[in-house]
C-alpha atoms as a PDB file:
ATOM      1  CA  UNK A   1     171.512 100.058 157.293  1.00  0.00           C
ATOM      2  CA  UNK A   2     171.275 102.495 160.308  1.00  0.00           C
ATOM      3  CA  UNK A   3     168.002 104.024 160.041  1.00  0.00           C
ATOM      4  CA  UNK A   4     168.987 106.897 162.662  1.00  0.00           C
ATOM      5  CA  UNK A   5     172.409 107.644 160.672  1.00  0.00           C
ATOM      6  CA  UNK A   6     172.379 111.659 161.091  1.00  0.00           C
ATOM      7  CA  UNK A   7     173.056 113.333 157.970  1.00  0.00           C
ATOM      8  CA  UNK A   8     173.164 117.368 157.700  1.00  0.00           C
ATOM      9  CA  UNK A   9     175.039 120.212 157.086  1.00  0.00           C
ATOM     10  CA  UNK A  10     177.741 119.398 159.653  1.00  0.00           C
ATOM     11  CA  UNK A  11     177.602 115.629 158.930  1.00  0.00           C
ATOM     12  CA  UNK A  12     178.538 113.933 155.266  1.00  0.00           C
ATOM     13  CA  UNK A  13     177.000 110.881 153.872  1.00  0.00           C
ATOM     14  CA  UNK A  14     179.055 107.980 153.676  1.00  0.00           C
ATOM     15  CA  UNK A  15     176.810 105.726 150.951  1.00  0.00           C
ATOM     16  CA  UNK A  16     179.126 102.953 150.734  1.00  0.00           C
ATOM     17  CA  UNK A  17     176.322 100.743 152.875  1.00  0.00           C
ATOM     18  CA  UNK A  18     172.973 101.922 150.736  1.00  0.00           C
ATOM     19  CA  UNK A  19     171.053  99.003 149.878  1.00  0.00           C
ATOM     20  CA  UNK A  20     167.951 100.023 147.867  1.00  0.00           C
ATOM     21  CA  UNK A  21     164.958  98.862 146.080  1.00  0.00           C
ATOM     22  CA  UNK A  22     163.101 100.218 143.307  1.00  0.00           C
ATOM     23  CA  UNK A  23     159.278 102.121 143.536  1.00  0.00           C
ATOM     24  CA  UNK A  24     157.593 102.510 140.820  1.00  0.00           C
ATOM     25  CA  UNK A  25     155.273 105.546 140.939  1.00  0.00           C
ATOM     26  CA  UNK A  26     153.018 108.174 138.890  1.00  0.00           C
ATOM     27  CA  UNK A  27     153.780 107.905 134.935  1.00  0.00           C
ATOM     28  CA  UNK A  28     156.191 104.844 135.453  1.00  0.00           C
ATOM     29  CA  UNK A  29     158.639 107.100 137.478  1.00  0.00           C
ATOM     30  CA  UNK A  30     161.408 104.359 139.408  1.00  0.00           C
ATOM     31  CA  UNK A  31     162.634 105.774 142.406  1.00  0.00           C
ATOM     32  CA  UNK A  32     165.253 103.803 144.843  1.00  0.00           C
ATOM     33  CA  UNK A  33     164.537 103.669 148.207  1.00  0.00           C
ATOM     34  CA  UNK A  34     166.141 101.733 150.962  1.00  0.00           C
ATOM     35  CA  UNK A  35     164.343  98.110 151.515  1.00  0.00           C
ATOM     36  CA  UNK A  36     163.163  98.671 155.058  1.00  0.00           C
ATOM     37  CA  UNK A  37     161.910 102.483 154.789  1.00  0.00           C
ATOM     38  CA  UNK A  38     160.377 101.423 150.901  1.00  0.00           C
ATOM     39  CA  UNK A  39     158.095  98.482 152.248  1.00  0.00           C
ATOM     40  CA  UNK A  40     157.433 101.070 155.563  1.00  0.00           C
ATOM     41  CA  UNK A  41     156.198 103.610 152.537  1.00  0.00           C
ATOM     42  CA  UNK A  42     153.909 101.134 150.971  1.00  0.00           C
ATOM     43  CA  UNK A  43     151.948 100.734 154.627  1.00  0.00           C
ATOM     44  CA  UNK A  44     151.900 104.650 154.993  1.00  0.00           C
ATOM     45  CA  UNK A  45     150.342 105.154 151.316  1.00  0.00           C
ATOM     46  CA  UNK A  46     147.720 102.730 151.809  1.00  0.00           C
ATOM     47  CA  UNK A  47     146.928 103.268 155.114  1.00  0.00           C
ATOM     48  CA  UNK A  48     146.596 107.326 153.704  1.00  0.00           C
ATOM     49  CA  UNK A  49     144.868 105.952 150.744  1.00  0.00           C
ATOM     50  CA  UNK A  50     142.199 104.320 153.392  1.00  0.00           C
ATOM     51  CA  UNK A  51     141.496 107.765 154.711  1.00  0.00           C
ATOM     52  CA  UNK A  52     141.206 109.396 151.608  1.00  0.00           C
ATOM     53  CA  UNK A  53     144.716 110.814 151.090  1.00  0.00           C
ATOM     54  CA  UNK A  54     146.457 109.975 147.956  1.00  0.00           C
ATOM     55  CA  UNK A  55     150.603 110.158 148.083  1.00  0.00           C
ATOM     56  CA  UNK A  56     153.298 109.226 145.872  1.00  0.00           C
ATOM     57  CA  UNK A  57     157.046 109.670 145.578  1.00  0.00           C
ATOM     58  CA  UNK A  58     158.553 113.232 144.149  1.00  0.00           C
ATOM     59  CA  UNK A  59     161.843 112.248 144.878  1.00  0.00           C
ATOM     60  CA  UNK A  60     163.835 109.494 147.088  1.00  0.00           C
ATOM     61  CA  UNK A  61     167.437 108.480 146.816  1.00  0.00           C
ATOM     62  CA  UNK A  62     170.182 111.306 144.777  1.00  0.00           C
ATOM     63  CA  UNK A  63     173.126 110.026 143.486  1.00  0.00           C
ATOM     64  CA  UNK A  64     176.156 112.889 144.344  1.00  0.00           C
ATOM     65  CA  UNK A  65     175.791 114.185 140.787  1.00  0.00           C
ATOM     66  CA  UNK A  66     172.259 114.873 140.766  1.00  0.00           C
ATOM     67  CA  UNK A  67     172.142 116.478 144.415  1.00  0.00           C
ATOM     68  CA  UNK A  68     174.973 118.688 141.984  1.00  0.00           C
ATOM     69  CA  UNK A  69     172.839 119.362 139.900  1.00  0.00           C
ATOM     70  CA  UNK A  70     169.692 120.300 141.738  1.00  0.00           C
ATOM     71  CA  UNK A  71     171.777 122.505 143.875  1.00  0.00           C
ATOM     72  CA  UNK A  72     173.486 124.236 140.521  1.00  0.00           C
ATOM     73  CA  UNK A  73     169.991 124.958 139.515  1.00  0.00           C
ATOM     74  CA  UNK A  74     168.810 126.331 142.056  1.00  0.00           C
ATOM     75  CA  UNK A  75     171.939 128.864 142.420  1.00  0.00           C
ATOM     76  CA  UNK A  76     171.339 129.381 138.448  1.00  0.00           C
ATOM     77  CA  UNK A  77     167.284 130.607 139.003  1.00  0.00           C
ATOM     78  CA  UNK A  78     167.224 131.999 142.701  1.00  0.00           C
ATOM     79  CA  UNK A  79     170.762 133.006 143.462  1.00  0.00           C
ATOM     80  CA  UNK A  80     173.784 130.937 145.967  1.00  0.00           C
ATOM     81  CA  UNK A  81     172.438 132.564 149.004  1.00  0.00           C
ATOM     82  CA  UNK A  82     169.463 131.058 148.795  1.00  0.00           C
ATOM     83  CA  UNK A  83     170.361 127.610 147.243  1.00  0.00           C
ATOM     84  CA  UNK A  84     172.819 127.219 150.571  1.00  0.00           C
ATOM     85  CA  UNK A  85     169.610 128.093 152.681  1.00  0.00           C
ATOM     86  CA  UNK A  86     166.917 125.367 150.925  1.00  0.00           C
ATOM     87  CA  UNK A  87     169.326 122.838 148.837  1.00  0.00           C
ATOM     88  CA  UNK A  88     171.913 120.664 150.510  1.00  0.00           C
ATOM     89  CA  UNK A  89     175.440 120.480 149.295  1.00  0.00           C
ATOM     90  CA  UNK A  90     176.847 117.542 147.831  1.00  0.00           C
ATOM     91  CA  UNK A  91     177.032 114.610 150.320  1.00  0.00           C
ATOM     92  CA  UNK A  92     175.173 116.285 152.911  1.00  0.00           C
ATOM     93  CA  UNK A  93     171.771 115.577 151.694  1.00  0.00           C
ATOM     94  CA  UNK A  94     169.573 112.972 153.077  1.00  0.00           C
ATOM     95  CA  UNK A  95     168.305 112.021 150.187  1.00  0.00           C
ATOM     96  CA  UNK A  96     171.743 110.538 149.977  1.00  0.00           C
ATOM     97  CA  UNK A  97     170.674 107.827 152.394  1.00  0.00           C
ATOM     98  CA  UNK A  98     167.597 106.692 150.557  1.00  0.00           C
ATOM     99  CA  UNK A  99     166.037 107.305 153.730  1.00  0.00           C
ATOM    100  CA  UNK A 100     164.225 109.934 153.143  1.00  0.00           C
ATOM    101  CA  UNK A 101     161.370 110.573 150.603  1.00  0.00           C
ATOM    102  CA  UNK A 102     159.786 113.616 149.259  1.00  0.00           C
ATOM    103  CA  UNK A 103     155.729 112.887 149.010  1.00  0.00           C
ATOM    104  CA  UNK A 104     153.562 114.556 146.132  1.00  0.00           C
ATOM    105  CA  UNK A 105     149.371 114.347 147.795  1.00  0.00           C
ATOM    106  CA  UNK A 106     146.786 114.532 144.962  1.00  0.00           C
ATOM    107  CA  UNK A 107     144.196 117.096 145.050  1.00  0.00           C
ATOM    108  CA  UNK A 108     141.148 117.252 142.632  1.00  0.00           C
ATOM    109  CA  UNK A 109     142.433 114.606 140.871  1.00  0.00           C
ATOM    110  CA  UNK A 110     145.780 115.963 140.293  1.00  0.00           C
ATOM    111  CA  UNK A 111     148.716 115.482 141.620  1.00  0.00           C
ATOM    112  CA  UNK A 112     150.374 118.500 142.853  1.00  0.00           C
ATOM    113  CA  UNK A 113     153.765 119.635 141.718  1.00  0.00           C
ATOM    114  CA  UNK A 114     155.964 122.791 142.987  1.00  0.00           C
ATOM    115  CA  UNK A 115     157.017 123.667 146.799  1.00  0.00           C
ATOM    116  CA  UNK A 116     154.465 126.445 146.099  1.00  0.00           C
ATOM    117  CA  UNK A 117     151.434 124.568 145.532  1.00  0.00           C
ATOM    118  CA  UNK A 118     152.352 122.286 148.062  1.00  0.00           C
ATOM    119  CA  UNK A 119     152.283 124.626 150.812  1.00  0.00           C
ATOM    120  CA  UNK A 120     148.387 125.982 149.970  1.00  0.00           C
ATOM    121  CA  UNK A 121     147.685 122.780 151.773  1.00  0.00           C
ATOM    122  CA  UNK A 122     148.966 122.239 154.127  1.00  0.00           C
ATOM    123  CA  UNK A 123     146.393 120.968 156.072  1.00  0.00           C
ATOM    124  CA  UNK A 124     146.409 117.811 154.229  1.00  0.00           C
ATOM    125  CA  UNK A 125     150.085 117.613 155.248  1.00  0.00           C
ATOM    126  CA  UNK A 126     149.267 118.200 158.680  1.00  0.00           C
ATOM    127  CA  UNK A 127     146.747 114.946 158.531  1.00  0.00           C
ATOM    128  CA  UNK A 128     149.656 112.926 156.897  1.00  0.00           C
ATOM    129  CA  UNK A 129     152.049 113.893 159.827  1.00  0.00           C
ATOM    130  CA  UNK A 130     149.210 112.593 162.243  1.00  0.00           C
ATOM    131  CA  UNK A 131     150.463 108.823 161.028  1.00  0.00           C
ATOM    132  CA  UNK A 132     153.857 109.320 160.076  1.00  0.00           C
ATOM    133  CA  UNK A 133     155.155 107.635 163.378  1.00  0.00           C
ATOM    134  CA  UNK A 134     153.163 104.366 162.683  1.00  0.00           C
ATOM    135  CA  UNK A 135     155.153 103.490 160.015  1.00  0.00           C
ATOM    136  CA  UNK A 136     158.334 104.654 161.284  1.00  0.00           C
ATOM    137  CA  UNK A 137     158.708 108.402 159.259  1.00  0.00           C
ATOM    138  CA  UNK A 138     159.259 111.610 160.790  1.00  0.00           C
ATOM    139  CA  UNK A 139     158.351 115.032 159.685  1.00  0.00           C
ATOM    140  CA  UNK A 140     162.278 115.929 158.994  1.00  0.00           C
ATOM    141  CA  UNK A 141     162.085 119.583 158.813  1.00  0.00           C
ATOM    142  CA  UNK A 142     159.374 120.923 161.067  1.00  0.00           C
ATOM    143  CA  UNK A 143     157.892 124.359 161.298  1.00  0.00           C
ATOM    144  CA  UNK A 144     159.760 126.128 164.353  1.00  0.00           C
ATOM    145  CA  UNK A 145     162.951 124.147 164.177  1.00  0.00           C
ATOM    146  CA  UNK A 146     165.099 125.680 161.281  1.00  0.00           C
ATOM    147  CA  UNK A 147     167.980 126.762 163.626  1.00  0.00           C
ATOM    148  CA  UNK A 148     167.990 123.579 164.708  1.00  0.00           C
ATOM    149  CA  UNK A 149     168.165 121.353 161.451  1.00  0.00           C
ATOM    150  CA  UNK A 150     169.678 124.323 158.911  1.00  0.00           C
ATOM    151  CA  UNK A 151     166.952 123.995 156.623  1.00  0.00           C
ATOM    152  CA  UNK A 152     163.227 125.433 156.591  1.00  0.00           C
ATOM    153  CA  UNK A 153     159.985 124.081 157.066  1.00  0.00           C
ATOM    154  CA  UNK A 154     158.936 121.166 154.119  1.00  0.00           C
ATOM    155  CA  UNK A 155     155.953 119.299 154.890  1.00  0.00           C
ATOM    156  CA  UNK A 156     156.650 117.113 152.144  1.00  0.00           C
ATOM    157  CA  UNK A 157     160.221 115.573 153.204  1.00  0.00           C
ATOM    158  CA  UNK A 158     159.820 112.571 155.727  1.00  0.00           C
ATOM    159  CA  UNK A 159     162.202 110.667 156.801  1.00  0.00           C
ATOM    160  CA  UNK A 160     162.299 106.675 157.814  1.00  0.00           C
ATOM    161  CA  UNK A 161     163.762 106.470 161.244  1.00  0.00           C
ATOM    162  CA  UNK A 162     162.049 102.778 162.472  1.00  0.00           C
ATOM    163  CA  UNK A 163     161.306 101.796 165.894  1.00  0.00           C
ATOM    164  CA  UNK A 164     162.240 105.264 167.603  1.00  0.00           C
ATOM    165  CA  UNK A 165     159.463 107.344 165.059  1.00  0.00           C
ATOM    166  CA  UNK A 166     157.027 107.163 167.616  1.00  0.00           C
ATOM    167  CA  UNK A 167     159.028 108.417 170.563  1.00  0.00           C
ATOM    168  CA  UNK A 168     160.443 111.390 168.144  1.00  0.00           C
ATOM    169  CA  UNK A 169     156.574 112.412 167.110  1.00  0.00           C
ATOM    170  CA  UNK A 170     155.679 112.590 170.543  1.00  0.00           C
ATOM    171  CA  UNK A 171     158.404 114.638 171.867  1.00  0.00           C
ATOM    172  CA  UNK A 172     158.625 116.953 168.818  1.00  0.00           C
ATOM    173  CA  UNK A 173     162.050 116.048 168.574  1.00  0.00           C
ATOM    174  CA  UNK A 174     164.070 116.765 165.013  1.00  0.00           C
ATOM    175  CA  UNK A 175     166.393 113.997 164.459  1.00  0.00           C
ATOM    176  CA  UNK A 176     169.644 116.467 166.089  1.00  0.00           C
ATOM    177  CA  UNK A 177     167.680 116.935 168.881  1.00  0.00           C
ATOM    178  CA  UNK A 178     166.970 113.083 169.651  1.00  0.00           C
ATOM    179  CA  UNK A 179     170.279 112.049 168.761  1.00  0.00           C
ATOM    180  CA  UNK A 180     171.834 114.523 171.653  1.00  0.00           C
ATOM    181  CA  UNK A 181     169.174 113.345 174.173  1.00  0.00           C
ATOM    182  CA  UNK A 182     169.871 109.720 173.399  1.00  0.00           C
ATOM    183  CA  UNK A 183     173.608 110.352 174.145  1.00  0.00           C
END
């Protein structure tokens, strides 16, 4: 698979080349996740593990019906306007690609669960985006770069990208903007 396959709100998935593995989490919870970026994962959560940060998996690869239904949801409890800002439409998710993986960081004890608790700290996120690169993630949807990627700020949503993480982190580049400079 093409790691640095672009998928957004301009650009569709086509999932006819996803080959996947399964990760099996907190509570027995499988989650598929493409080969390369899943054994990539593994390094990044023990390497965080080493320095005291514990991850896991909140979500990884959607299946078109179940990127449905998240985004139905969230029209159902918050209204369309704001599902079309924070949920990607059917086939333009990246979760699509089994690429990228929402991460979960245990605090007290306990994992944490909820955008909203996630974001009180932030700081821990901030130490997890430190090594990212290493392991070949990016931070997908950065702080300051909305306009550019359509979607706002999750510290929890990285994205494998391989060899090129490292040149991305340093940069600050999203994944739109590295794709234009490389062309």
């Amino acid at each position: 698979m093409n790691s640095i396959v672009l998928v957004n709100k301009e650009n569709k998935i086509d999932d006819s080349y996803l080959d996947t593995i399964s990760l099996v989490e907190v509570e027995e919870e499988t989650f598929l996740v493409e080969k390369e970026a899943a054994l990539a994962y593994l390094k990044l959560k023990e390497y965080l593990l080493n320095k005291g940060i514990t991850i896991c998996i909140s979500s990884a690869y959607r299946s078109i019906e179940r990127q449905q239904e998240i985004y139905d949801e969230f029209v159902v409890r918050y209204g369309k306007e704001y599902a079309d800002k924070t949920v990607a439409s059917v086939g333009c998710s990246e979760h699509h690609t089994a690429l990228a993986i929402d991460i979960d960081i245990m605090v007290d004890g306990n994992f944490l669960i909820g955008n909203h608790e996630l974001m009180k700290h932030e700081d821990i996120y901030l130490e997890i985006h430190k090594h990212l690169s290493k392991f070949g993630f990016i931070l997908r949807y950065m702080k300051g770069k909305e306009s550019i990627t359509g979607y706002p700020y999750e510290p929890w949503h990285i994205r494998y990208v391989g060899d090129v993480a490292d040149y991305i982190y340093k940069e600050s580049l999203t994944l739109e903007e590295y794709l234009l400079k490389k062309d």
